[in-house]
N, C-alpha and C. Protein backbone atom coordinates (compact mmCIF):
# COMPACT_ATOMS: atom_id res chain seq x y z
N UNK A 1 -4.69 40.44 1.94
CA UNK A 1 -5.72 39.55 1.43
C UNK A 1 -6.97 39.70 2.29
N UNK A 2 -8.04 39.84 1.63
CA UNK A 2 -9.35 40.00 2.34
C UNK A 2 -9.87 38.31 3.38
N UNK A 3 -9.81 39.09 4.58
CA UNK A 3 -9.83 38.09 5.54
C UNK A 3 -10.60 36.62 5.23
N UNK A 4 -12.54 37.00 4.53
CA UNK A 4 -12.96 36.49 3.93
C UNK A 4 -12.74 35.22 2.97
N UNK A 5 -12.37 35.93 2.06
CA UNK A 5 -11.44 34.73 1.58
C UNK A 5 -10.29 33.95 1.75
N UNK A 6 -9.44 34.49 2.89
CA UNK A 6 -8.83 33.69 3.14
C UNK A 6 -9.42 32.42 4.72
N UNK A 7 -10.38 32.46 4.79
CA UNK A 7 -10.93 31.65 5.81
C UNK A 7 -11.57 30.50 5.04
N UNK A 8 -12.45 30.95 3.94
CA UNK A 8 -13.06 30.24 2.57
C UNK A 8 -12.37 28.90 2.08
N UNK A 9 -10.75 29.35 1.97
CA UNK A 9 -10.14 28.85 1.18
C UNK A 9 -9.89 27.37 1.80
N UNK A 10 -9.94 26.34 1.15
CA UNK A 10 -10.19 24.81 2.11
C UNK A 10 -8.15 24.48 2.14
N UNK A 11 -8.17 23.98 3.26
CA UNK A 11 -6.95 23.26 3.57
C UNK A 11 -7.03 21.97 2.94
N UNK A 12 -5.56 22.12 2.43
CA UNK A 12 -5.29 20.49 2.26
C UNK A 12 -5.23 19.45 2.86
N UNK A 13 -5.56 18.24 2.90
CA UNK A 13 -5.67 17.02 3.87
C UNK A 13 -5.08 16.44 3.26
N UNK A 14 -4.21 15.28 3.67
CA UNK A 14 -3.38 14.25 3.38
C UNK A 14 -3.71 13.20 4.29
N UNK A 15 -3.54 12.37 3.56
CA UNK A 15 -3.51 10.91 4.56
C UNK A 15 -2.08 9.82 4.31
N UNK A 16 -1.89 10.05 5.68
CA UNK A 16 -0.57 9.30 5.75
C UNK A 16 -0.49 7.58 6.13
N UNK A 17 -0.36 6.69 5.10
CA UNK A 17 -0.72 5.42 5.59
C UNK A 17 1.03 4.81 5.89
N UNK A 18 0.49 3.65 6.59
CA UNK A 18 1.53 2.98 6.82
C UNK A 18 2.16 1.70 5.57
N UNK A 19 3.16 1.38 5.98
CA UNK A 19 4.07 0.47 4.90
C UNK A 19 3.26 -0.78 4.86
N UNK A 20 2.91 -1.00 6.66
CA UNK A 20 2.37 -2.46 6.29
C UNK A 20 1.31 -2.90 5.35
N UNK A 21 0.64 -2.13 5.20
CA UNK A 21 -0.94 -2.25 4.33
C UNK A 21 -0.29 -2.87 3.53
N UNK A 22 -1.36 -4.26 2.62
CA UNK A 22 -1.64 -5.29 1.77
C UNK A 22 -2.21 -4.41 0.64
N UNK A 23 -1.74 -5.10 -0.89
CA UNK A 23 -2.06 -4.58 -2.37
C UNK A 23 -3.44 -4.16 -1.89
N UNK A 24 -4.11 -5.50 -1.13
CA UNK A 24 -5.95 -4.86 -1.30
C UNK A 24 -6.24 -3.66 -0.33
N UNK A 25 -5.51 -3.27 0.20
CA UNK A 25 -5.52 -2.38 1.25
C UNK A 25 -5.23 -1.00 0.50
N UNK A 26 -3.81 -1.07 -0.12
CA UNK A 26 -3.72 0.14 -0.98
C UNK A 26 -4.98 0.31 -2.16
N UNK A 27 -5.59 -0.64 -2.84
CA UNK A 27 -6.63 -0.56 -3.56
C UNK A 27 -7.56 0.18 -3.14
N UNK A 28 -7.88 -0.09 -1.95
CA UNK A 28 -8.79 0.24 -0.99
C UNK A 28 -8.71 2.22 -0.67
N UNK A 29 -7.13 2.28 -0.40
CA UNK A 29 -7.11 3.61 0.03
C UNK A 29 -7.04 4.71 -1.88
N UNK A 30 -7.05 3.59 -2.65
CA UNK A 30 -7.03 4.70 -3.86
C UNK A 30 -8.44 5.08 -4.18
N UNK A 31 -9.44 3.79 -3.63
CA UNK A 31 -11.13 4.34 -3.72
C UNK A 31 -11.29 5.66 -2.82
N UNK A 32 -10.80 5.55 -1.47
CA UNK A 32 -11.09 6.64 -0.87
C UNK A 32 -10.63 7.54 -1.21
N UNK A 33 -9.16 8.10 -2.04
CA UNK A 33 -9.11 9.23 -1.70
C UNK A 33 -9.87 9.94 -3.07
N UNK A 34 -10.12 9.08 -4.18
CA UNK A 34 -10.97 9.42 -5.03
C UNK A 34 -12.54 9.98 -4.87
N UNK A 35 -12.95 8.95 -3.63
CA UNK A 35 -14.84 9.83 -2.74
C UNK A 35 -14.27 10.58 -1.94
N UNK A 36 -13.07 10.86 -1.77
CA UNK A 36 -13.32 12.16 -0.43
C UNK A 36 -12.14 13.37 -0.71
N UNK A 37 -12.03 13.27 -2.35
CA UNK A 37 -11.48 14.28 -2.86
C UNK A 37 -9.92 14.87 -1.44
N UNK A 38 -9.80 14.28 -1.16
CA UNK A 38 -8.52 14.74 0.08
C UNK A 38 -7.36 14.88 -0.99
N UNK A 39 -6.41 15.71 -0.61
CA UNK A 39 -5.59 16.27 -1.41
C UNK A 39 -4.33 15.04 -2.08
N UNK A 40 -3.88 14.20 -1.01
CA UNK A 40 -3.07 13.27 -1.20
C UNK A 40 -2.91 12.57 -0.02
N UNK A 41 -2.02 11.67 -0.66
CA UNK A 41 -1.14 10.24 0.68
C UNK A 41 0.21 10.97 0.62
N UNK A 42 0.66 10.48 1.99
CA UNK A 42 1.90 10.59 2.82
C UNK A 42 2.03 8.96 2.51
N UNK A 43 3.09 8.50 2.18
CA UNK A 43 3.46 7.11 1.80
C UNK A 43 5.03 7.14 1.97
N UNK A 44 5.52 6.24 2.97
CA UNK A 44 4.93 5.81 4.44
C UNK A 44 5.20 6.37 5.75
N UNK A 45 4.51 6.01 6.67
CA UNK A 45 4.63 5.82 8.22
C UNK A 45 5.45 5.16 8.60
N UNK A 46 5.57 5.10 9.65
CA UNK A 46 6.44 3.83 10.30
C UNK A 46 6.01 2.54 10.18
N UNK A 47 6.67 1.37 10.48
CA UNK A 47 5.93 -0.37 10.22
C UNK A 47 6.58 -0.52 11.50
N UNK A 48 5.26 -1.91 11.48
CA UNK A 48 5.29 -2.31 13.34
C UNK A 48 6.52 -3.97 12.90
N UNK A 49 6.50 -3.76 11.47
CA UNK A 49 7.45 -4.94 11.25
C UNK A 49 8.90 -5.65 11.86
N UNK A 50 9.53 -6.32 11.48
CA UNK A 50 10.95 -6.55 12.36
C UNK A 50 11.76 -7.07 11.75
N UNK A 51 11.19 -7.95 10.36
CA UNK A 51 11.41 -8.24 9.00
C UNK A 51 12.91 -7.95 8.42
N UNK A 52 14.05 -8.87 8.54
CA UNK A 52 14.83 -8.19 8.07
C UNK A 52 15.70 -7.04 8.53
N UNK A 53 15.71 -7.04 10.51
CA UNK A 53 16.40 -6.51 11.04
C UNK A 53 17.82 -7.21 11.67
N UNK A 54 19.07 -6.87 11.61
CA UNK A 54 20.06 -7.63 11.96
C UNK A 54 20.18 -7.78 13.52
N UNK A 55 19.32 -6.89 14.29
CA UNK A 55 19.38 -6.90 15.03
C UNK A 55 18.50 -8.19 16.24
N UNK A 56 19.09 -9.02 17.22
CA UNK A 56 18.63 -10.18 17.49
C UNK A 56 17.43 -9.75 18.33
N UNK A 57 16.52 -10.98 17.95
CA UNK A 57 15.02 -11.04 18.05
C UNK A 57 14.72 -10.36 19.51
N UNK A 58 15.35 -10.86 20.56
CA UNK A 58 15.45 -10.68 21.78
C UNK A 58 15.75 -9.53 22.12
N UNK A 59 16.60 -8.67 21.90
CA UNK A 59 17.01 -6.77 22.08
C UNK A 59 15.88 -6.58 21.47
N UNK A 60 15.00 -6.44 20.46
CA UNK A 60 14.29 -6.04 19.82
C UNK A 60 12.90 -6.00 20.90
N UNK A 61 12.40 -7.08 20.76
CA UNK A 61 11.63 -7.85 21.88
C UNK A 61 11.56 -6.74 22.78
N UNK A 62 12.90 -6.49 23.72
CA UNK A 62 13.46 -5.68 24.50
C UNK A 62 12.62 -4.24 25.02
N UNK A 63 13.44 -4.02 23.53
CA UNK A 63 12.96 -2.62 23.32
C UNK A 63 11.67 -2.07 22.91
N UNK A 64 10.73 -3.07 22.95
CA UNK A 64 9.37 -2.49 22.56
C UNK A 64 8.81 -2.76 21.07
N UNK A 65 7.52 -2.76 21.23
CA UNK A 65 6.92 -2.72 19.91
C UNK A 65 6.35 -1.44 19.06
N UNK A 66 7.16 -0.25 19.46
CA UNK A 66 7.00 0.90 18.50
C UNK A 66 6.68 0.57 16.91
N UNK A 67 7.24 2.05 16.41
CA UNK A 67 7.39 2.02 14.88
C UNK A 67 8.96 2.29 14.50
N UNK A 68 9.44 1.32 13.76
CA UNK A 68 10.06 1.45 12.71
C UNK A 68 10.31 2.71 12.16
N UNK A 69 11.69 3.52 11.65
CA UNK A 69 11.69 4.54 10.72
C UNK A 69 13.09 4.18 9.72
N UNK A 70 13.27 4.90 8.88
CA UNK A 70 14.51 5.19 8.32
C UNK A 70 14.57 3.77 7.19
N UNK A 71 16.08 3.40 7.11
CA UNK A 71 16.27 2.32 6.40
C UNK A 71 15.50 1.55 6.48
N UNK A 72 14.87 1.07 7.67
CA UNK A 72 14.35 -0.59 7.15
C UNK A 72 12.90 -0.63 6.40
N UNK A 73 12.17 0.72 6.26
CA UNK A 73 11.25 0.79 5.43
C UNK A 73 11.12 1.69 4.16
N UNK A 74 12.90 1.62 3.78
CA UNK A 74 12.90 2.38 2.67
C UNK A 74 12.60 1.04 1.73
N UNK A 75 12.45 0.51 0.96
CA UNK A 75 12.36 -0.86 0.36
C UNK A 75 10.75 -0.63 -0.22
N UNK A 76 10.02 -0.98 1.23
CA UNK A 76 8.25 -1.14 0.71
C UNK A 76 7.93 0.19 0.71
N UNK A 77 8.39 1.08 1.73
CA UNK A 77 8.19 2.56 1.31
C UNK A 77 7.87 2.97 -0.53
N UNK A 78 9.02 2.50 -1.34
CA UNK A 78 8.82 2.70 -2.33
C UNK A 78 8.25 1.95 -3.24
N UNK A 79 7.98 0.57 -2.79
CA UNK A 79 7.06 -0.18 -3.70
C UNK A 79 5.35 0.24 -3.18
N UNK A 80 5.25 0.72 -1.86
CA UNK A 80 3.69 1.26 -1.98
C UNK A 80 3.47 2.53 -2.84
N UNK A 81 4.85 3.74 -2.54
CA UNK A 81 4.68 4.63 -3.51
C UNK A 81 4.20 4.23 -4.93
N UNK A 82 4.82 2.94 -5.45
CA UNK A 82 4.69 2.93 -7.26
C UNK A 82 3.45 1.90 -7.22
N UNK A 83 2.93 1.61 -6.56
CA UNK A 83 2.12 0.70 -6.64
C UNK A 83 0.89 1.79 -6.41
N UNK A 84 0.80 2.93 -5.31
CA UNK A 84 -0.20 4.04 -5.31
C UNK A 84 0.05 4.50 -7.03
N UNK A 85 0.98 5.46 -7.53
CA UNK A 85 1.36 5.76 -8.43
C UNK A 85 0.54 5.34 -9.73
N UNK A 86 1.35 3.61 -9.82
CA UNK A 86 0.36 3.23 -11.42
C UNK A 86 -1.23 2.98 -11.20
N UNK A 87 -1.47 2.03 -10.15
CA UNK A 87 -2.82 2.05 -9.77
C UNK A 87 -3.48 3.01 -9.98
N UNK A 88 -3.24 4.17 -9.70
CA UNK A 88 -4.62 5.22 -9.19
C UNK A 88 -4.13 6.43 -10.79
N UNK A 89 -3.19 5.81 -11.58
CA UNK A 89 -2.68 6.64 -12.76
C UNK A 89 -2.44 7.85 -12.31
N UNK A 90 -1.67 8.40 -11.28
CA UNK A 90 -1.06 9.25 -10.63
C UNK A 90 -1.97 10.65 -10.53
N UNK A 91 -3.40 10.00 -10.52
CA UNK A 91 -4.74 10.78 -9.97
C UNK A 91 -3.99 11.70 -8.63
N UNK A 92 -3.23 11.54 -7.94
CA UNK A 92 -2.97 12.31 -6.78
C UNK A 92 -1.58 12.42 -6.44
N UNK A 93 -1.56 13.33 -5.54
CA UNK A 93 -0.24 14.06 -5.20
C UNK A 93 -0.07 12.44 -4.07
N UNK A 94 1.63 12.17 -4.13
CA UNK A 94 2.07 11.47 -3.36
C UNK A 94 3.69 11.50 -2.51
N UNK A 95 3.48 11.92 -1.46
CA UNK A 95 4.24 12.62 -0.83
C UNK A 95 5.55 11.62 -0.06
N UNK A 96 6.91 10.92 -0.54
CA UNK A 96 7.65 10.11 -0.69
C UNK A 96 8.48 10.20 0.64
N UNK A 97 7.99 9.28 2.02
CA UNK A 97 8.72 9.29 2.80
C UNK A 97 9.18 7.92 3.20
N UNK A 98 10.72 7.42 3.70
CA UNK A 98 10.54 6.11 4.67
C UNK A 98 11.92 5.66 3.98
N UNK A 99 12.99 6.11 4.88
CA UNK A 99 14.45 5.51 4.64
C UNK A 99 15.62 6.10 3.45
N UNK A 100 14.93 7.92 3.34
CA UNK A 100 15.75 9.25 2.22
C UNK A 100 16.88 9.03 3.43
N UNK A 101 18.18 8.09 2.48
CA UNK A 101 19.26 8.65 3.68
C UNK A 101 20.45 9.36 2.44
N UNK A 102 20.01 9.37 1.51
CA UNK A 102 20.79 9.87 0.22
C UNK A 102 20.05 10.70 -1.02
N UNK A 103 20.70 11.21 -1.96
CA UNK A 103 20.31 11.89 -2.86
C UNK A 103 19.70 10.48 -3.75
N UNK A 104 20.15 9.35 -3.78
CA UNK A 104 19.70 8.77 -4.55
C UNK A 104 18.70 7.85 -4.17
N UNK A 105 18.20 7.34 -3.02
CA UNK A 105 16.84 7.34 -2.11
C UNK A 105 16.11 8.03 -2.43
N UNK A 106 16.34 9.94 -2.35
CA UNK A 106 15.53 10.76 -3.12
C UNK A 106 14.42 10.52 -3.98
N UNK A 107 15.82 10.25 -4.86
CA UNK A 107 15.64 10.23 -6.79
C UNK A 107 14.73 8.69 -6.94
N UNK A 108 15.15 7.56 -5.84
CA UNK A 108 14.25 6.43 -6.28
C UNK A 108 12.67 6.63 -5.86
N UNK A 109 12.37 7.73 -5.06
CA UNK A 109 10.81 7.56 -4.30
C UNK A 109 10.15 8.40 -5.49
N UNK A 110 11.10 9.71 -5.90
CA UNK A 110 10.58 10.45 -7.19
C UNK A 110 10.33 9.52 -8.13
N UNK A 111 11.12 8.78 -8.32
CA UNK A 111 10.92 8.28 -9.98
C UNK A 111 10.14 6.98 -9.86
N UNK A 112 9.84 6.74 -8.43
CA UNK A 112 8.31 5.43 -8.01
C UNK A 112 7.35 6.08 -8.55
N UNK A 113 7.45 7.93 -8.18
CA UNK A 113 5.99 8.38 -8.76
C UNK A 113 5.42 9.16 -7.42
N UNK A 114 6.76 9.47 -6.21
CA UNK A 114 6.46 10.25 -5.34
C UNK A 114 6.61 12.38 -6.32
N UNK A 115 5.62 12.66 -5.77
CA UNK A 115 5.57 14.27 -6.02
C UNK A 115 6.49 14.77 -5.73
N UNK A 116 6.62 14.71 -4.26
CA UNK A 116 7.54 15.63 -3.00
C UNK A 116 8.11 14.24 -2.33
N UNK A 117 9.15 14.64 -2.17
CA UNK A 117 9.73 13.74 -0.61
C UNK A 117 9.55 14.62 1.09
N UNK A 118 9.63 13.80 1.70
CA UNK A 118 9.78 14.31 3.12
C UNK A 118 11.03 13.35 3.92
N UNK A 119 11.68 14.44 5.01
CA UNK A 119 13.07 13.80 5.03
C UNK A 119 12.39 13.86 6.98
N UNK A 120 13.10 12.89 7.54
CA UNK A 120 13.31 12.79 9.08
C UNK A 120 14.15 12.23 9.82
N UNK A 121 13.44 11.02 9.75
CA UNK A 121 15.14 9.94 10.00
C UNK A 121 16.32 10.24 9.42
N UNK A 122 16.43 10.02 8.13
CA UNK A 122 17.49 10.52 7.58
C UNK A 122 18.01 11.92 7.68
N UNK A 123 17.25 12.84 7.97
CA UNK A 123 17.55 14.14 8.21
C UNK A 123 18.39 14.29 9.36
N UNK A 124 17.60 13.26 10.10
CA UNK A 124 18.97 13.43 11.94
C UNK A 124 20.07 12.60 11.62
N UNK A 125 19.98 11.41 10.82
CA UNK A 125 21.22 10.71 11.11
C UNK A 125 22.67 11.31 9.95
N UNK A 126 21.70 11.70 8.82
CA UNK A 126 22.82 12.42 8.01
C UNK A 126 23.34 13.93 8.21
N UNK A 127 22.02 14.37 8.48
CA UNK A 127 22.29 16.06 8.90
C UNK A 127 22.22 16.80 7.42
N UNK A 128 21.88 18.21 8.51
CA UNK A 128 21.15 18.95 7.09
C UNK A 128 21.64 19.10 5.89
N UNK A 129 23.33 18.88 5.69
CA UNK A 129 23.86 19.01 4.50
C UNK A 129 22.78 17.75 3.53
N UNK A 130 21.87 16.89 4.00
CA UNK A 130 21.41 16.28 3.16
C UNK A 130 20.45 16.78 2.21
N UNK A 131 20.05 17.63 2.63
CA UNK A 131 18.84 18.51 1.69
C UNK A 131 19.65 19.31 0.73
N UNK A 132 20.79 19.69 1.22
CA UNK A 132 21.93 20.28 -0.17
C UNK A 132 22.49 19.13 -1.22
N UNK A 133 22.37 18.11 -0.32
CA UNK A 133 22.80 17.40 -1.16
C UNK A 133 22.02 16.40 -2.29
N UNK A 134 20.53 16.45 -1.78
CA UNK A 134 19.52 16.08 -3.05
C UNK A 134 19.37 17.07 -3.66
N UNK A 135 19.13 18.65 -3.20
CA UNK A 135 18.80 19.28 -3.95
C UNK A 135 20.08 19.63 -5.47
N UNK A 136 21.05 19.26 -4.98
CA UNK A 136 22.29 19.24 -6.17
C UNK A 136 22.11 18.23 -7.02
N UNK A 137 21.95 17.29 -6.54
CA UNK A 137 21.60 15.94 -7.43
C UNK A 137 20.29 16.11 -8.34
N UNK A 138 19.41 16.33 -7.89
CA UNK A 138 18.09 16.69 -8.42
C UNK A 138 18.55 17.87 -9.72
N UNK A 139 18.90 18.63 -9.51
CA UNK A 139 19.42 19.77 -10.37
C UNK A 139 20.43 19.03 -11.49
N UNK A 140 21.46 18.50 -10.95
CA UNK A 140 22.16 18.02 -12.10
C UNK A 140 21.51 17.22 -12.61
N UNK A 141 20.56 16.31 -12.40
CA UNK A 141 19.78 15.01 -13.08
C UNK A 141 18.78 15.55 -13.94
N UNK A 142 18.21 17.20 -13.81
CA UNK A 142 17.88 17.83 -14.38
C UNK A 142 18.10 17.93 -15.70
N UNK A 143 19.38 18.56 -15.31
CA UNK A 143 20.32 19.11 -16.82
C UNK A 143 20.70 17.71 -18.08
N UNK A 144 20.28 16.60 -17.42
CA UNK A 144 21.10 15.58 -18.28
C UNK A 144 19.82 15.16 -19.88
C-alpha cells in the first residue's frame, strides 16, 4: 500500500463513557458524538458505585475507592447501551462492555443495540474458552 495513503487515512476514535452518567448526560454525549463525527462509544467503564454490593460497607471502604468491573455493572452497562441505541436511532457504532461473563450477557448487550462486545473481567474470571463459547451461541442463534 502506498505509504501516502496509508498515513491519510483517519483513525478511528471512540469514546468510552462510564455507567454512572445520568439520561441527561447520555443525551448530552449523543450531541457530541454527532459534532465531532468520532467513530463510536465504548459503553461502559468502570462505576465508582457500591450499589448493590454484598459485600459489607466497611471491607469495601477498606479497599479503596477504585472502579468497579465485571458483574456489578453488567445491569446499567446495558441499559446505557439501549438507551445510547434508541436515542441516537443507532446513528453509531456501540461497542458492548461491563459484566460479559456468559454467552448470554453477550447476546443481551447485542440485542440492547451493542455492535461489538468487548470481554475483560469476564475474560479472566471465566477464561478463554469464553469467546468459544459466545462465539457458538451467536452462530447457533444465527441459524434459528
Amino acid at each position: 500500500m502506498d505509504q501516502n495513503l496509508k498515513k491519510n487515512k483517519p483513525k478511528p476514535i471512540l469514546l468510552k463513557i462510564a455507567p454512572d452518567l445520568t439520561n441527561e448526560q447520555l443525551d448530552d454525549i449523543i450531541e457530541i458524538v454527532a459534532e465531532t463525527k468520532i467513530a463510536g462509544v465504548i459503553a461502559t467503564n468502570t462505576t465508582i458505585s457500591r450499589e448493590g454490593l454484598k459485600t459489607p460497607v466497611q471491607k469495601t471502604e477498606n479497599i479503596g475507592a477504585g472502579g468497579l468491573s465485571g458483574k456489578p455493572v453488567k445491569n446499567r452497562s446495558t441499559e446505557v447501551i439501549r438507551y445510547l441505541s434508541e436515542k441516537s436511532n443507532k446513528s453509531f457504532p456501540i461497542i458492548g462492555v461491563g459484566g460479559i461473563h456468559s454467552p448470554e450477557d453477550a447476546i443481551e448487550k447485542l440485542n440492547a443495540g451493542a455492535s461489538l462486545i468487548q470481554l475483560y473481567t469476564g475474560f479472566i474470571y471465566e477464561g478463554p474458552s469464553l469467546v468459544k463459547r459466545i462465539n457458538k451461541s451467536l452462530l447457533q442463534n444465527n441459524k434459528a
